[in-house]
C-alpha atoms as a PDB file:
ATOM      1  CA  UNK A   1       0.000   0.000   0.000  1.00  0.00           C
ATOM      2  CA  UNK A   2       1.383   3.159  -0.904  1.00  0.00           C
ATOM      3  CA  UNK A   3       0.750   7.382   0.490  1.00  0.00           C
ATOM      4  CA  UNK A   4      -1.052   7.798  -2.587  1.00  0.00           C
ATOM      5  CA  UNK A   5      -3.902   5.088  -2.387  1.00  0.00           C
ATOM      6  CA  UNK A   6      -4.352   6.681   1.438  1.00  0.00           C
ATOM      7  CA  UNK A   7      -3.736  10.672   0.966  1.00  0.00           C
ATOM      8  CA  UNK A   8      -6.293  13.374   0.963  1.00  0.00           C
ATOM      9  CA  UNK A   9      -5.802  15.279  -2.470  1.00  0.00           C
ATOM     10  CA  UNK A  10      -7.900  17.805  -2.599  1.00  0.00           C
ATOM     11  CA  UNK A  11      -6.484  20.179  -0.046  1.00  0.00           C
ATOM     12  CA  UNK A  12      -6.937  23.997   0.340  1.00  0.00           C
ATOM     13  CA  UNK A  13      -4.225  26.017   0.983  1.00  0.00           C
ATOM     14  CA  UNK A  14      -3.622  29.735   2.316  1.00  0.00           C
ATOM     15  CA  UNK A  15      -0.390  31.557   0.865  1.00  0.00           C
ATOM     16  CA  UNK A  16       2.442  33.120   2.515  1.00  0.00           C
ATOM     17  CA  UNK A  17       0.328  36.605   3.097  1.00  0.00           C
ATOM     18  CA  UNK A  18      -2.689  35.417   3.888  1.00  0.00           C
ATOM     19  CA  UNK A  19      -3.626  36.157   7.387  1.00  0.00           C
ATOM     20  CA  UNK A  20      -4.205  33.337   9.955  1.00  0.00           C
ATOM     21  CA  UNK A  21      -8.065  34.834   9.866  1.00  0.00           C
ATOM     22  CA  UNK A  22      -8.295  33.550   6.407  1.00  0.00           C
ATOM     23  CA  UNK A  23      -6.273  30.122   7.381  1.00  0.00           C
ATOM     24  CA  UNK A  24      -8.376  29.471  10.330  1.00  0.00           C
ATOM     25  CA  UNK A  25     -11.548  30.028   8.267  1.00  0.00           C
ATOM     26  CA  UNK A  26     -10.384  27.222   5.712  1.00  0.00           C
ATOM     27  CA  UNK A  27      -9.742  24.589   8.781  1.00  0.00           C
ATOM     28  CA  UNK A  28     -13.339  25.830  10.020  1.00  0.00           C
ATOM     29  CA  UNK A  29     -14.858  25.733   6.233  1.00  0.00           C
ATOM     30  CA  UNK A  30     -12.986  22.070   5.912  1.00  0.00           C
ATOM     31  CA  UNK A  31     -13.244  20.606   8.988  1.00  0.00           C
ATOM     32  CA  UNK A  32      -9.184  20.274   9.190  1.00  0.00           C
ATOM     33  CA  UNK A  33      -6.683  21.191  11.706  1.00  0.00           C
ATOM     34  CA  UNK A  34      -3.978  22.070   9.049  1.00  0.00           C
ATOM     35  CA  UNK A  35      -3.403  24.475   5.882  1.00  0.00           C
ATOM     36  CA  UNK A  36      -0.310  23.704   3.683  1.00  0.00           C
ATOM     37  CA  UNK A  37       1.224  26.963   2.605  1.00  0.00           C
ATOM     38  CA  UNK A  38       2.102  27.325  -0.935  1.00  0.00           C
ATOM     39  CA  UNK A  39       3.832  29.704  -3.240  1.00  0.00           C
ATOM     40  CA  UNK A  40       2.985  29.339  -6.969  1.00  0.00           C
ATOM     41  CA  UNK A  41       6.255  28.957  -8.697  1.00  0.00           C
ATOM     42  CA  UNK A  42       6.485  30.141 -12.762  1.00  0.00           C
ATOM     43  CA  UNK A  43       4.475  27.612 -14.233  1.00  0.00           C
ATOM     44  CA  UNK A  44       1.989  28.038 -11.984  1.00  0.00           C
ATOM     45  CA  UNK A  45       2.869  24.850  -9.548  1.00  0.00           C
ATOM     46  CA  UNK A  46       1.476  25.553  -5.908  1.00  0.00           C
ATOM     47  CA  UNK A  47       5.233  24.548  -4.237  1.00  0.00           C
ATOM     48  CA  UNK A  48       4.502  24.224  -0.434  1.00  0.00           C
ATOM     49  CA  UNK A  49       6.423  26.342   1.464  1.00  0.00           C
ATOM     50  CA  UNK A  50       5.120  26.099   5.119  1.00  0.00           C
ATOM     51  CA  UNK A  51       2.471  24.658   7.132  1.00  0.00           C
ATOM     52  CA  UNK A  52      -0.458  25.790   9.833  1.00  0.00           C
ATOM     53  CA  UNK A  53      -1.866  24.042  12.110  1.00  0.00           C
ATOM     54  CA  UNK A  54      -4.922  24.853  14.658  1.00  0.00           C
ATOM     55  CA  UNK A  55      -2.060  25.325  17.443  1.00  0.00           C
ATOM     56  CA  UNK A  56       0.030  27.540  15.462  1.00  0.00           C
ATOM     57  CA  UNK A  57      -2.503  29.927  15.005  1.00  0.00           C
ATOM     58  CA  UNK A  58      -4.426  29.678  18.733  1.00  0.00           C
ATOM     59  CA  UNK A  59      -0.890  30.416  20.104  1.00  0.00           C
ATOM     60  CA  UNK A  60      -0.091  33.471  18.347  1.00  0.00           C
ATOM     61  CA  UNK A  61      -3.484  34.703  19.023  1.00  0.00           C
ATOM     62  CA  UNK A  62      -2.263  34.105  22.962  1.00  0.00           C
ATOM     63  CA  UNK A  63       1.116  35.508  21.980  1.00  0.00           C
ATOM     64  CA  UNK A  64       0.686  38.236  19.974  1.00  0.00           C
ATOM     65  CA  UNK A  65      -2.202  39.469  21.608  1.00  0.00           C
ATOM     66  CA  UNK A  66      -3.187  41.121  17.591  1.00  0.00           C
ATOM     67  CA  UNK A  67      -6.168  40.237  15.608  1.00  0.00           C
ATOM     68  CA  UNK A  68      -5.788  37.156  13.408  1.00  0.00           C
ATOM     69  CA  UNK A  69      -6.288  39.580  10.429  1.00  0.00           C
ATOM     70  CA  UNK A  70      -3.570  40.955  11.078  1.00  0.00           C
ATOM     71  CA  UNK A  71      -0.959  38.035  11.099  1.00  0.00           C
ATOM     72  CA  UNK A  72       0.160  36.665   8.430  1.00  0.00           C
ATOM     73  CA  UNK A  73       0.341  32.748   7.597  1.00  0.00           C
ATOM     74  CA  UNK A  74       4.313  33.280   6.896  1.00  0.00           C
ATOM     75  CA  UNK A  75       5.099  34.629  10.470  1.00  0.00           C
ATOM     76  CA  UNK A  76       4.561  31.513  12.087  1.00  0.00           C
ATOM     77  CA  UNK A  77       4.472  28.991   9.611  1.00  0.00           C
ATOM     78  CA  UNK A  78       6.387  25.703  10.239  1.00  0.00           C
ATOM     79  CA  UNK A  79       9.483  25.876   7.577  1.00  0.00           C
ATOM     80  CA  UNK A  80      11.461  22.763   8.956  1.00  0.00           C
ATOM     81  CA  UNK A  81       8.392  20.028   6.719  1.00  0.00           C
ATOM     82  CA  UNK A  82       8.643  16.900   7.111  1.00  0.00           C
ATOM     83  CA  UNK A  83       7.064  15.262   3.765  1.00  0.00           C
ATOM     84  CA  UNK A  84       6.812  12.209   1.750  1.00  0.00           C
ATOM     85  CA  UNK A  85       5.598  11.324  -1.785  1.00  0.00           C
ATOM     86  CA  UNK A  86       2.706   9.600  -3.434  1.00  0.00           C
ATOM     87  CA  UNK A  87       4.801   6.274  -4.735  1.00  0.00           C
ATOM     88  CA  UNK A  88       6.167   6.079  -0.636  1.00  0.00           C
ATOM     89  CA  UNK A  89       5.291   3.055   1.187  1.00  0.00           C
ATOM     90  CA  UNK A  90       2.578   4.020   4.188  1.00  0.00           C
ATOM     91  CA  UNK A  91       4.826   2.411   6.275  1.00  0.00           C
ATOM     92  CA  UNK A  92       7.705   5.138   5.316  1.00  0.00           C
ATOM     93  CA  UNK A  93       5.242   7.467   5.993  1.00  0.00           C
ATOM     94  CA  UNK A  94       3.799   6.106   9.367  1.00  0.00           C
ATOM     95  CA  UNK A  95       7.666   6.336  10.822  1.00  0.00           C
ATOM     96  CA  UNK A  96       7.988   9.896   9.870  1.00  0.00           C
ATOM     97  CA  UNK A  97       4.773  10.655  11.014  1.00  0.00           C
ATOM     98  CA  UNK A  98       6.187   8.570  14.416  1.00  0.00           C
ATOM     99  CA  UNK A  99       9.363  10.008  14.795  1.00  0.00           C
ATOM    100  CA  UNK A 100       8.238  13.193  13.510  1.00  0.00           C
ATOM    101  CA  UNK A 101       5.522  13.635  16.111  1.00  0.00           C
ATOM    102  CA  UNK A 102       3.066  14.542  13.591  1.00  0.00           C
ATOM    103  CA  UNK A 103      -0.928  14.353  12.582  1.00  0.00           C
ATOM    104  CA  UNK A 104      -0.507  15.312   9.148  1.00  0.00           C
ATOM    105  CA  UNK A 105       2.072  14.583   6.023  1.00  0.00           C
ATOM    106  CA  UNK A 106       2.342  17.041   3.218  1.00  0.00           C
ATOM    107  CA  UNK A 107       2.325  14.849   0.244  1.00  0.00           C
ATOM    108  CA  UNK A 108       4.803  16.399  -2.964  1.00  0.00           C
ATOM    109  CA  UNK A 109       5.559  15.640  -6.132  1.00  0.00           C
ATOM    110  CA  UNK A 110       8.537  17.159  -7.799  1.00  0.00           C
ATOM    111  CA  UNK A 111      10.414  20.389  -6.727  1.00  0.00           C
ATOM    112  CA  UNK A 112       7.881  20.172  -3.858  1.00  0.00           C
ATOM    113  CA  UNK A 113       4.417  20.780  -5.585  1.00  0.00           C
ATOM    114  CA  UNK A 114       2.197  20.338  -3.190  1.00  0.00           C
ATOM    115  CA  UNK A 115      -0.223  17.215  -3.701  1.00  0.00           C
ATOM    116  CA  UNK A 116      -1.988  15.690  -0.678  1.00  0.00           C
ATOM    117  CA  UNK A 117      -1.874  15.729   2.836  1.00  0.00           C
ATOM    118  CA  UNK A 118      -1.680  12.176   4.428  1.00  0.00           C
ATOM    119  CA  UNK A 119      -3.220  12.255   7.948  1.00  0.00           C
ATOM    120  CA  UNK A 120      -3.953   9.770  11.062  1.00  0.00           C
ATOM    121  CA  UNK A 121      -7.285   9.844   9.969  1.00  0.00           C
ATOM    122  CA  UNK A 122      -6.664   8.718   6.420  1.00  0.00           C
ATOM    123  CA  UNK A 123      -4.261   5.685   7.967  1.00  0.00           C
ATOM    124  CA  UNK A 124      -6.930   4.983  10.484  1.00  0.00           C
ATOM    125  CA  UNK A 125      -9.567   4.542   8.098  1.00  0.00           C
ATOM    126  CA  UNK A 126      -7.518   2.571   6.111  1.00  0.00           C
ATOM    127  CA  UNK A 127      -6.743   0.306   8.788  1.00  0.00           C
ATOM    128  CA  UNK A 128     -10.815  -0.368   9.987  1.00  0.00           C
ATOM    129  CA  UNK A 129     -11.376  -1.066   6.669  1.00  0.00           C
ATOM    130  CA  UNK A 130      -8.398  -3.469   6.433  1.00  0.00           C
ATOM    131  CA  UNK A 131      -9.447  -5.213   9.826  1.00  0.00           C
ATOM    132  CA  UNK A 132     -12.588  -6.411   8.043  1.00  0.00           C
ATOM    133  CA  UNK A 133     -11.699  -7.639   4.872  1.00  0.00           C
ATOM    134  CA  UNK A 134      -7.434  -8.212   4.328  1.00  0.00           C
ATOM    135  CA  UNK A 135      -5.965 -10.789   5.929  1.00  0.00           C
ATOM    136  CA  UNK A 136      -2.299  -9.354   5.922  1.00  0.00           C
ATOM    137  CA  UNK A 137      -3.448  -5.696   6.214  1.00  0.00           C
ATOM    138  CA  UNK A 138      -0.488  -3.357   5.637  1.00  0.00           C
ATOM    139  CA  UNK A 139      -1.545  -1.001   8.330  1.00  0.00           C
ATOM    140  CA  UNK A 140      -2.114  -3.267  11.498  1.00  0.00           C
ATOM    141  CA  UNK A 141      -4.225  -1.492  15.029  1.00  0.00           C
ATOM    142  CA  UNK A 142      -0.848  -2.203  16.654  1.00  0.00           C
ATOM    143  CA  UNK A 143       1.131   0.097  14.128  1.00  0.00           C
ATOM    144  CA  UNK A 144      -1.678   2.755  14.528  1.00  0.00           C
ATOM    145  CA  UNK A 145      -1.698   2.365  17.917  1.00  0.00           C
ATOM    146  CA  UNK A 146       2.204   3.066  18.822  1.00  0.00           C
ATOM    147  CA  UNK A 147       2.605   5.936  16.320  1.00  0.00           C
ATOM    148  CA  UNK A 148      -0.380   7.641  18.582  1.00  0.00           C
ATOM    149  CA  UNK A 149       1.233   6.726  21.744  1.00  0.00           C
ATOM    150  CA  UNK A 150       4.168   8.245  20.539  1.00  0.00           C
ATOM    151  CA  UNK A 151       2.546  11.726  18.988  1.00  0.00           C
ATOM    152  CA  UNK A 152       0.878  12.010  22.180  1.00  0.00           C
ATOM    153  CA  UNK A 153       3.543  12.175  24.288  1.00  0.00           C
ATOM    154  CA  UNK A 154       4.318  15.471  26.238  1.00  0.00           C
ATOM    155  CA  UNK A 155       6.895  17.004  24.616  1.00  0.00           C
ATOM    156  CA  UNK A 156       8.352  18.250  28.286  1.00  0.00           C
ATOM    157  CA  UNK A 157       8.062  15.108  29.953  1.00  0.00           C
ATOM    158  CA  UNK A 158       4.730  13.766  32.046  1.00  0.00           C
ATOM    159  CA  UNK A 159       3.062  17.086  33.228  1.00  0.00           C
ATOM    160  CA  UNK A 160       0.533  17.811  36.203  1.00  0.00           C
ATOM    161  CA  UNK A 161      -2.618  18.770  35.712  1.00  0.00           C
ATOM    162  CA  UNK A 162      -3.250  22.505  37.498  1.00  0.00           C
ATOM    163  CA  UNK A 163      -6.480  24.906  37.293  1.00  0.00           C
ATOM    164  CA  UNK A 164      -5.997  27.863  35.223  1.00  0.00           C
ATOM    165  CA  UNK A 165      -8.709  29.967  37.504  1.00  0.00           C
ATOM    166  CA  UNK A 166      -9.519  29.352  40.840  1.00  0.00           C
ATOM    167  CA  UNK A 167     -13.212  29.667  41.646  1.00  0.00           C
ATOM    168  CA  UNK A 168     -13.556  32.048  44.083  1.00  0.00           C
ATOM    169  CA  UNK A 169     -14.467  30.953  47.592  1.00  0.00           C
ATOM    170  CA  UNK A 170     -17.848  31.174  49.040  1.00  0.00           C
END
């Protein structure tokens, strides 16, 4: 099984001056938690050139303390991409999704035109549907379930839970 029989392709994508208003209305309009960012190169090829996610943009709205019109996408966009391509085995994509710590794959083609976006979702569809009719599926429950051990991980180590507000006495 390869990225490409799994991967989302049709994906909507903000550009570099876009402002994280008009990203966060495309995750709201699509029902995702990411936006590639893309960059049309000469002929026309949308070459992706960051990535948003929901986090991204809730914590520069904490950050910043500015209007999400008035970011833009390439501020904060995540440069350092981890990616894969359509002919990739899933199971080359379900260790850099693993070792990665990630949700979501940008799928390219090319000088990095951008062409999917593989996602835990997509794999754990995949896998339900594999459960019930393969009987050497090539993404097992086990696989699926260690990569989201491992995404879910705190990135500082266990952490306590603490209440933000206090509610006052009575």
């Amino acid at each position: 099984m390869t990225v490409g029989q799994l991967m989302s392709r049709h994906i909507r994508a903000c550009r570099p001056h876009d402002s994280l208003n008009a990203a966060a209305q495309i995750m709201w309009e699509e029902d995702c938690g990411c936006v590639p960012v893309v960059q049309e190169d000469e002929y026309g090829h949308a070459l992706l050139v960051g990535v948003l996610t929901d986090r991204d943009i809730c914590m520069a709205a904490y950050t910043q303390g500015q209007p999400l019109g008035s970011i833009e996408a390439t501020s904060i966009m995540q440069r350092d991409l981890a990616t894969c391509v359509a002919t990739d085995p899933i199971g080359v994509a379900l260790n850099v999704l693993r070792t990665r710590r990630l949700h979501r794959l940008p799928v390219v083609q090319g000088d990095g035109e951008l062409v999917g976006v593989l996602s835990l979702a997509d794999i754990a569809r995949e896998s339900r549907r594999e459960t019930s009719q393969a009987e050497h599926p090539a993404v097992t429950l086990t696989a699926i379930g260690d990569m989201v051990a491992v995404i879910s991980e705190a990135r500082g180590g266990a952490r306590e839970v603490t209440v933000a507000h206090q509610p006052a006495s009575a």
